[in-house]
Protein backbone atom coordinates (compact mmCIF):
# COMPACT_ATOMS: atom_id res chain seq x y z
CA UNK A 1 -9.56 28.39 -62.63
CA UNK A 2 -11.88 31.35 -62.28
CA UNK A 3 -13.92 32.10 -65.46
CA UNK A 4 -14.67 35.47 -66.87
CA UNK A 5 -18.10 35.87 -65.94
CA UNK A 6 -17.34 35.14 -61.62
CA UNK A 7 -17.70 38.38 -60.50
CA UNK A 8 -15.29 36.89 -57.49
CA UNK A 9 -12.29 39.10 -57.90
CA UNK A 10 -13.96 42.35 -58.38
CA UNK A 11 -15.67 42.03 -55.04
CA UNK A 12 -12.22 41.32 -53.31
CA UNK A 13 -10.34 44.06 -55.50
CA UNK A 14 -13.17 46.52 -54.16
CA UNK A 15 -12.80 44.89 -50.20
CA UNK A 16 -9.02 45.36 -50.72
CA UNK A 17 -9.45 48.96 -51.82
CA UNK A 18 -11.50 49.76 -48.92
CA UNK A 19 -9.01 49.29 -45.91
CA UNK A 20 -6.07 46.83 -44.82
CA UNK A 21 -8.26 43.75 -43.76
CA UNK A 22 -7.19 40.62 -46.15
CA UNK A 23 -9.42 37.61 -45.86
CA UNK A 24 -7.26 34.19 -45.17
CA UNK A 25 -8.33 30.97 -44.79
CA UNK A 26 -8.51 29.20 -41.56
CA UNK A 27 -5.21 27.02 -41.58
CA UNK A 28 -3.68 28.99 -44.68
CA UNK A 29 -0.25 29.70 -44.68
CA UNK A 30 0.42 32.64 -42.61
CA UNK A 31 3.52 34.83 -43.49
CA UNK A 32 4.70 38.80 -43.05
CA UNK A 33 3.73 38.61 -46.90
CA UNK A 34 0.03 39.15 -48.58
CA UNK A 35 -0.65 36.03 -50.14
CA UNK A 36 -2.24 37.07 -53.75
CA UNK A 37 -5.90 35.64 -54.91
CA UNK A 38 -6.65 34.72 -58.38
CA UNK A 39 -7.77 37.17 -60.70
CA UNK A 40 -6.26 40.42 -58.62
CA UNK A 41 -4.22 42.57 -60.84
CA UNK A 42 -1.46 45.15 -59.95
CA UNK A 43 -3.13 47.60 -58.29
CA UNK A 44 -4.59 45.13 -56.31
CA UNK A 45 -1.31 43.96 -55.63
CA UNK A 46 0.47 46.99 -54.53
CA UNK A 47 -2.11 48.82 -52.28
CA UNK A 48 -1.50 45.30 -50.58
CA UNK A 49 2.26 46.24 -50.52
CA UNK A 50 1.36 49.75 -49.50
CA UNK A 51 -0.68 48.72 -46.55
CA UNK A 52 1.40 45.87 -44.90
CA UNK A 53 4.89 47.89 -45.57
CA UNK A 54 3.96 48.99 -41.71
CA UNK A 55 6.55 46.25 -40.18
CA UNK A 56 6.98 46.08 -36.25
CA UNK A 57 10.54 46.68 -35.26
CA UNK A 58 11.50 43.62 -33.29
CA UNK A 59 12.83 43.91 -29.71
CA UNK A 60 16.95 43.59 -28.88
CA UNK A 61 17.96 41.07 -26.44
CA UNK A 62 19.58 43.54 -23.91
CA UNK A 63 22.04 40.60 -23.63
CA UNK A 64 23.52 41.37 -27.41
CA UNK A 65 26.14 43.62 -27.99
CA UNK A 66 25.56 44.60 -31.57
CA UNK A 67 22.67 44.95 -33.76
CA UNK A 68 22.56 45.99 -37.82
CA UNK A 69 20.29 49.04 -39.21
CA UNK A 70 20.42 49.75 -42.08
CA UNK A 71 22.93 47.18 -43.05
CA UNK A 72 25.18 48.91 -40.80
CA UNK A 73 26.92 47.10 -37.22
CA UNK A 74 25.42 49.29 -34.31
CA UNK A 75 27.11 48.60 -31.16
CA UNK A 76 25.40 49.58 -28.18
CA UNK A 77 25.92 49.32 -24.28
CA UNK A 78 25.82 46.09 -22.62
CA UNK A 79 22.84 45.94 -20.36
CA UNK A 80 23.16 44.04 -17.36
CA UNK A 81 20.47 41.20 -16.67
CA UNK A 82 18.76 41.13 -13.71
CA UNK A 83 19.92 37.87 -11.60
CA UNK A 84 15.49 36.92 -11.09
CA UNK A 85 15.51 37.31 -14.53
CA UNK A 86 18.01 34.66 -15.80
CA UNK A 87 17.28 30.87 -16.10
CA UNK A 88 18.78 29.00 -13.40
CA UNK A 89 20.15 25.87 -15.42
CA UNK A 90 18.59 22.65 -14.71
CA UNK A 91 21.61 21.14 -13.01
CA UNK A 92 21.28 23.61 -10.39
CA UNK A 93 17.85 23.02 -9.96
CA UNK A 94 18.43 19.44 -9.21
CA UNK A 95 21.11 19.91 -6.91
CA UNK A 96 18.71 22.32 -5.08
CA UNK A 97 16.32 19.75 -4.72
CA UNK A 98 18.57 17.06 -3.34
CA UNK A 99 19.68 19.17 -0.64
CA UNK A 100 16.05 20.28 0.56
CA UNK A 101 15.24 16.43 0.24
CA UNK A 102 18.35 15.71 2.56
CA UNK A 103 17.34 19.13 4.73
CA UNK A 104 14.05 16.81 5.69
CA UNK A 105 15.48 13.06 6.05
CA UNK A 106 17.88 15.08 8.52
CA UNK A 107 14.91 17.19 10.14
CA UNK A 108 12.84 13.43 10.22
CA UNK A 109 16.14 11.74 11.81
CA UNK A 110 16.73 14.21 14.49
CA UNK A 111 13.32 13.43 15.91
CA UNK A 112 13.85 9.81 16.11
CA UNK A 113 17.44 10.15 17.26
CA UNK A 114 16.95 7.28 19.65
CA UNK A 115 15.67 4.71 17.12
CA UNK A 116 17.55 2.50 15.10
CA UNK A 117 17.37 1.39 11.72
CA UNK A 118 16.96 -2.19 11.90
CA UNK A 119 17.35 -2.71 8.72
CA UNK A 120 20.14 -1.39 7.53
CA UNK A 121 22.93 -3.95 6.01
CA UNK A 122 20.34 -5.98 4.97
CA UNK A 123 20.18 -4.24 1.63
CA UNK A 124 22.84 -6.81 -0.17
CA UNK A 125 19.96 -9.60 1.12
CA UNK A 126 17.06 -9.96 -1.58
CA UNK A 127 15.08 -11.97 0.93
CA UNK A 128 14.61 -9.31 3.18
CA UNK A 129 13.38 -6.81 1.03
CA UNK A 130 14.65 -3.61 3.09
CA UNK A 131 13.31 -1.86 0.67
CA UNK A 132 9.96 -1.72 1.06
CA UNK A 133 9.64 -3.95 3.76
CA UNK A 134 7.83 -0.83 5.96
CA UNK A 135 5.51 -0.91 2.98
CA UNK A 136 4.50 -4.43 3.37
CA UNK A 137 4.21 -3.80 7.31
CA UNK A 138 1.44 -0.70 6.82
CA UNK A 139 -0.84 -3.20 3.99
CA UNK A 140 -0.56 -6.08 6.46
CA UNK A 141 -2.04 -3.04 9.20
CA UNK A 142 -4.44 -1.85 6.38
CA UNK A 143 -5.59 -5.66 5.89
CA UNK A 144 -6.22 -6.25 9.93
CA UNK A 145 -8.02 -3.00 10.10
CA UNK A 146 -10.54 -4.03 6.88
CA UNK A 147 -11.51 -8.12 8.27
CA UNK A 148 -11.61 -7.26 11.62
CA UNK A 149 -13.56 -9.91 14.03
CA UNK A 150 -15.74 -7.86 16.49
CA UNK A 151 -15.54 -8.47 20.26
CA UNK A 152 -18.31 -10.96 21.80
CA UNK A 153 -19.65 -12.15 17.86
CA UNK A 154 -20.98 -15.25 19.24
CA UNK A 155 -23.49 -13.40 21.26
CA UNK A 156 -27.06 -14.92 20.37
CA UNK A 157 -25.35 -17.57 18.60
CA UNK A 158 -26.13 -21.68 19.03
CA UNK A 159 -22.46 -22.36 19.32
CA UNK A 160 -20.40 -21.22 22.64
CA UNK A 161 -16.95 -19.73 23.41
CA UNK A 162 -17.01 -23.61 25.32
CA UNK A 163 -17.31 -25.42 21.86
CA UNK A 164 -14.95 -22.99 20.06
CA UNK A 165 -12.23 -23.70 22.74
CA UNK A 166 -12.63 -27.27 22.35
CA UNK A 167 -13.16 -27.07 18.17
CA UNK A 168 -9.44 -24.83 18.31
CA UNK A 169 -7.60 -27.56 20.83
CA UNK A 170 -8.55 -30.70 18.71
CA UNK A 171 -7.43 -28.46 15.43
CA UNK A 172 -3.92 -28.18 17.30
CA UNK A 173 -3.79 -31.96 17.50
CA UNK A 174 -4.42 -32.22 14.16
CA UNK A 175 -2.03 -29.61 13.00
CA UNK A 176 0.62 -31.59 15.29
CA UNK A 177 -0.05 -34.39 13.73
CA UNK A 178 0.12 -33.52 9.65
CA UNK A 179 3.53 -31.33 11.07
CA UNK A 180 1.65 -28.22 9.32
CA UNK A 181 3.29 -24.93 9.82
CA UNK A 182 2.67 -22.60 12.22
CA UNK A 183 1.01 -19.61 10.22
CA UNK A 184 -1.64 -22.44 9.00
CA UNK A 185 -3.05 -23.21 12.64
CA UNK A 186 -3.30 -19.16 13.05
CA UNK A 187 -4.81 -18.35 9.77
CA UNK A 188 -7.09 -21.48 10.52
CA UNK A 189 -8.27 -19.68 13.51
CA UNK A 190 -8.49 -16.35 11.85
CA UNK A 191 -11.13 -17.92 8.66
CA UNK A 192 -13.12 -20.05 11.32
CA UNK A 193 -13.87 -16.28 13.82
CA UNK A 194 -15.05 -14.95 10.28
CA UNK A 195 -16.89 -17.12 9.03
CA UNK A 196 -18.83 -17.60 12.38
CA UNK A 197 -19.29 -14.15 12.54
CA UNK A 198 -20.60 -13.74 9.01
CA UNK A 199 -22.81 -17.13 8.92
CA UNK A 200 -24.66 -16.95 12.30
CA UNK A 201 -26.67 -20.10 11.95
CA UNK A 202 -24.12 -22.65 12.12
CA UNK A 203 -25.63 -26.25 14.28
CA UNK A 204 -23.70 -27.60 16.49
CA UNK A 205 -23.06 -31.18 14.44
CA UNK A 206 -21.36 -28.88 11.33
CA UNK A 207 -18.97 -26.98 13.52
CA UNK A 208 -15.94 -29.60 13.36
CA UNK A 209 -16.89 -29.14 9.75
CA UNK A 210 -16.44 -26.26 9.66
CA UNK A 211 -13.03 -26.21 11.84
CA UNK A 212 -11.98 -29.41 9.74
CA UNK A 213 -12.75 -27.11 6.37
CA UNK A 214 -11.09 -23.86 7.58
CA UNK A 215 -7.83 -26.05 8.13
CA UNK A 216 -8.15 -27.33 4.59
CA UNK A 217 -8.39 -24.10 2.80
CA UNK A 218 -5.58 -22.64 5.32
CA UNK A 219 -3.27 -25.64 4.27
CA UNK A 220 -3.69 -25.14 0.40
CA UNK A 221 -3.11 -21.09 1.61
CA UNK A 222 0.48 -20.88 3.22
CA UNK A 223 2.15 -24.97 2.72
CA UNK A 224 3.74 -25.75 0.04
CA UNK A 225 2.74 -29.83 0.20
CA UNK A 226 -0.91 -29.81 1.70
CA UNK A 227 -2.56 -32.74 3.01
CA UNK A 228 -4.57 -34.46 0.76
CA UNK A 229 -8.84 -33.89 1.55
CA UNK A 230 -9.10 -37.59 2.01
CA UNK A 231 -6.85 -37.38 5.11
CA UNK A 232 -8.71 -34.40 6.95
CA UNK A 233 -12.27 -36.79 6.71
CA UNK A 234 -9.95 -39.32 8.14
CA UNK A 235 -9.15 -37.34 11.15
CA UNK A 236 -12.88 -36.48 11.88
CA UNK A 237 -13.13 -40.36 12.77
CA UNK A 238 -16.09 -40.40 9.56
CA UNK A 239 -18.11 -37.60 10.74
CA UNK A 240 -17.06 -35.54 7.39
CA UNK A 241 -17.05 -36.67 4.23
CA UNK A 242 -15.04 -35.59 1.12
CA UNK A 243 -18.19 -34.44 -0.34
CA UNK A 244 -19.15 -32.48 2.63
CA UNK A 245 -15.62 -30.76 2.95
CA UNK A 246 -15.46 -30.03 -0.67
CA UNK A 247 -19.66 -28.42 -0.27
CA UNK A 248 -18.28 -26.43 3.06
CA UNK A 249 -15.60 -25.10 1.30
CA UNK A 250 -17.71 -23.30 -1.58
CA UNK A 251 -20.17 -21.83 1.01
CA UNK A 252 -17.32 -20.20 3.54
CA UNK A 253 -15.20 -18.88 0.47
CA UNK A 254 -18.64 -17.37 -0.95
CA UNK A 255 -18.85 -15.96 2.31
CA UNK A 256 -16.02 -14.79 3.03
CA UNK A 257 -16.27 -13.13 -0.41
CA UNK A 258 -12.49 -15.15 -1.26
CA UNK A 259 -10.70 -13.01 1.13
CA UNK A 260 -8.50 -15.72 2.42
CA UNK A 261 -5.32 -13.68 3.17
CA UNK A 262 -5.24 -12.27 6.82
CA UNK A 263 -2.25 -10.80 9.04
CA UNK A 264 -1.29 -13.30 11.59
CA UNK A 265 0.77 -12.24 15.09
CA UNK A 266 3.80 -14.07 13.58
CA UNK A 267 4.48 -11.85 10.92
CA UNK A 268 4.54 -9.04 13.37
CA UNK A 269 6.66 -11.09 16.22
CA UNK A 270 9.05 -11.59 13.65
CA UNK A 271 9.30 -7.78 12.95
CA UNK A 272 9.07 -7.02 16.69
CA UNK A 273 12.25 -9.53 17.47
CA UNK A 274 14.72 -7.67 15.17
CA UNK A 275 13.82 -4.41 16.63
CA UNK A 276 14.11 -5.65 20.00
CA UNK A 277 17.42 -7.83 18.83
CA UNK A 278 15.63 -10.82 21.12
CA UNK A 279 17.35 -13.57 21.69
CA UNK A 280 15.78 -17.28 20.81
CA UNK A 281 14.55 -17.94 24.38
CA UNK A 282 12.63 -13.96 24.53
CA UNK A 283 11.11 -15.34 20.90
CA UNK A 284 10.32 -18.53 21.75
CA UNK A 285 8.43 -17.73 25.11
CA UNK A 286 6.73 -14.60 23.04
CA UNK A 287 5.64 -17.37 20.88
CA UNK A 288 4.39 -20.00 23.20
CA UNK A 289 2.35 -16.99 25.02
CA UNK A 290 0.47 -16.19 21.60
CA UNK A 291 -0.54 -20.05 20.65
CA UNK A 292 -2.07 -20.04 24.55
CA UNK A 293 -4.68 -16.94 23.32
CA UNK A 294 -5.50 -19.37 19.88
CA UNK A 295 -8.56 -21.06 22.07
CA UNK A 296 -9.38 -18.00 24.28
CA UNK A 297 -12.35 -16.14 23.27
CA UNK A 298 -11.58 -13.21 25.09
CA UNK A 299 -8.74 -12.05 22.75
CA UNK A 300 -9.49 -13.50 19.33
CA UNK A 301 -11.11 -9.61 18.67
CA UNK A 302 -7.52 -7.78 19.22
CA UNK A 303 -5.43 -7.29 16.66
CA UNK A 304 -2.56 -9.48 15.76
CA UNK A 305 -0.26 -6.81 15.52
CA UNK A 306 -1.69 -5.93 18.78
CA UNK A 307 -1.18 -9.91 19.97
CA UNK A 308 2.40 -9.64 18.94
CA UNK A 309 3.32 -6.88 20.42
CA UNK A 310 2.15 -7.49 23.90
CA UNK A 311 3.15 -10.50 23.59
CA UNK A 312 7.24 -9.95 23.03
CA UNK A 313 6.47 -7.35 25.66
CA UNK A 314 5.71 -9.66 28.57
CA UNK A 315 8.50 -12.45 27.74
CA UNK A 316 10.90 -9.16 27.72
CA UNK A 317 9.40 -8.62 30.87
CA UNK A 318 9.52 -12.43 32.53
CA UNK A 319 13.14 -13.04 31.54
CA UNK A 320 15.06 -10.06 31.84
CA UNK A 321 12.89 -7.48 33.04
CA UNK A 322 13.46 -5.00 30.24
CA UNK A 323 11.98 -1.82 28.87
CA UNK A 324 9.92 -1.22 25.88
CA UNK A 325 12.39 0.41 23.72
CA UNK A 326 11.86 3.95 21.16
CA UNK A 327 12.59 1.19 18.58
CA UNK A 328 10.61 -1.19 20.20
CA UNK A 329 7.59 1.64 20.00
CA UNK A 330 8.75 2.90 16.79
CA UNK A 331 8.45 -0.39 15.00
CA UNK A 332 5.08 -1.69 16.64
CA UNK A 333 3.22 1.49 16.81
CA UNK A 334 2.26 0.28 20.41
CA UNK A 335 3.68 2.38 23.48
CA UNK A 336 4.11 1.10 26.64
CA UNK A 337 0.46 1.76 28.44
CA UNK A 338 -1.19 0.51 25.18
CA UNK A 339 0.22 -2.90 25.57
CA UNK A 340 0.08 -3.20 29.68
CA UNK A 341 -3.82 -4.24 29.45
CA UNK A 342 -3.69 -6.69 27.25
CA UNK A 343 -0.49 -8.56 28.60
CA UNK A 344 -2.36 -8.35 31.61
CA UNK A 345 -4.82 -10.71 30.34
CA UNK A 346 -1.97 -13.14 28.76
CA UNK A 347 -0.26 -13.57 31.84
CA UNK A 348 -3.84 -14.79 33.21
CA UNK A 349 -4.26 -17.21 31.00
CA UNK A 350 -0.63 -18.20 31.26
CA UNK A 351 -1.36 -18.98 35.04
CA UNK A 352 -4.57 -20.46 34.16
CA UNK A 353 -3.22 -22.77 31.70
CA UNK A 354 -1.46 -25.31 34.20
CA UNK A 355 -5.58 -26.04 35.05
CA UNK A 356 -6.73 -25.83 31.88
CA UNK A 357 -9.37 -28.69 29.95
CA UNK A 358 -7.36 -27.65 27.05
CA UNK A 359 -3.84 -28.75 27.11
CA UNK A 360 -3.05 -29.01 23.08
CA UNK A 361 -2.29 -25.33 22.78
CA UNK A 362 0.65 -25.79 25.78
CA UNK A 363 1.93 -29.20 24.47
């Protein structure tokens, strides 16, 4: 409450008298209305009045057809809207949309006219994820791409592309022999070509340690039941402890920096096959052709996608002599000429393997 002796009110009587300007507070409550200060009297009050009496008329929606003045109904012409100016409602909108959406799957489709959809009807199938099963296809290219092994990495290196054939082939008898799954002897490969081209002083007398290790961490990777440690130091013959297996281990996760998951050329055969719609004898053969480039040093550095698709490629071509199909190219993202030089090579080693040292790989 203001006291008589604040000489508040007679400072904003005198402000008020001078023009319309009122003083509010920041977040006061702000209304066509002057809000009154303590202490102001009635002439205070209605020069207030006086001064905000000046009221802006408010604009008429041209789309009403009656206003009041003066407490009276004025009715006035209709004004046609503009059709820019009106709100399209938001169904419309939507329905717009759709269409342009379907205006490009149509414009996409008509330039792949000749490729078909190998996936459709398999949306009632969980398993098969037709979903995003493209999506899963471009990471697995994404993940080949990032751990790639670089062509002729044993270059200046103590061990040979001799000792690596022979390290792969007695892996293969051991995989035969604990029954291991295919994708284990391929991602077994894939961790020993990166860890030998990461660690480039490996001795000679720690490489089947090293092979005997990478199968061990590629078992407990992709099988469901893996083979107990004690039973891969068996298979050295004593050379390799438990202890030793268990020390390796540490050192080629560390550096490998724990990136254990790698694309293998199955995955992409298997992708490859239902675009083609292969048979079991074209998949089979396409198979046997990519386990014969496991010991070869010469194409551990191409891609697996790249493995896969040449190889389905020249079993087409061996059996029945057929094309490389729009789907075929469509789904591999190899043409033709891409894949020529490198089947090249596997038919090579295909006629070279009936000499070979290393027979596990056609067994």
């Amino acid at each position: 409450m203001l006291g008589p002796e604040r000489k508040g009110p007679r400072k904003v009587e005198a402000k008020l008298f001078q023009g319309p300007i009122v003083h509010r507070t920041a977040l006061g409550e702000v209304v066509n209305r002057p809000v009154l200060r303590g202490g102001l009297n009635n002439k205070a009050y209605d020069n207030i009045q006086k001064q905000t009496s000046k009221v802006i008329k408010p604009k008429v929606n041209s789309t009403s057809t009656a206003t009041r003045i003066d407490g009276k109904e004025n009715v006035g012409k209709v004004k046609k809207v503009p059709e820019e100016n009106q709100k399209v409602p938001e169904e419309k909108m939507e329905v717009e949309e759709m269409a342009e959406v379907e205006e490009l799957a149509v414009a996409f489709s008509v330039q792949h006219l000749d490729v078909d959809n190998v996936d459709a009807g398999d949306e009632s199938n969980p398993q098969l994820v037709s979903e995003y099963v493209n999506d899963i296809y471009m990471h697995l290219r994404h993940l080949e791409v990032q751990n790639p092994v670089n062509p002729k990495y044993l270059e200046g290196q103590v061990i040979t592309w001799k000792m690596r054939a022979i390290l792969i082939d007695w892996l293969i008898q051991v995989h035969t022999r604990f029954t291991l799954m295919p994708e284990t002897l391929y991602l077994t490969v894939a961790i020993i070509d990166r860890f030998i081209q990461v660690e480039r002083n490996i001795p000679r007398n720690k490489l089947q340690l090293v092979g005997v290790t990478s199968m061990f961490i590629a078992s407990k990777y992709e099988e469901m039941y893996c083979p107990e440690i004690a039973d891969f130091a068996f298979m050295t013959d004593k050379a390799c402890s438990k202890a030793d297996i268990m020390k390796m281990e540490v050192v080629m996760l560390k550096k490998l920096k724990f990136h254990i998951s790698y694309p293998l050329p199955l995955h992409f055969l298997r992708r490859n096959s239902k675009a083609g719609r292969v048979d079991s004898l074209q998949h089979t053969l396409a198979k046997y052709l990519m386990e014969l480039c496991l010991p070869e040093y010469s194409m551990c550095h191409y891609k697996p996608s790249m493995i896969a698709g040449a190889a389905l490629y020249l079993s087409l071509t061996l059996l029945d002599g057929l094309p490389w199909s729009p789907t075929l190219t469509f789904y591999s993202t190899y043409t033709e000429d891409k894949l020529i030089p490198v089947a090249c090579k596997m038919a090579a080693i295909l006629v070279k393997s009936t000499t070979s040292k290393q027979q596990a790989s056609e067994e």
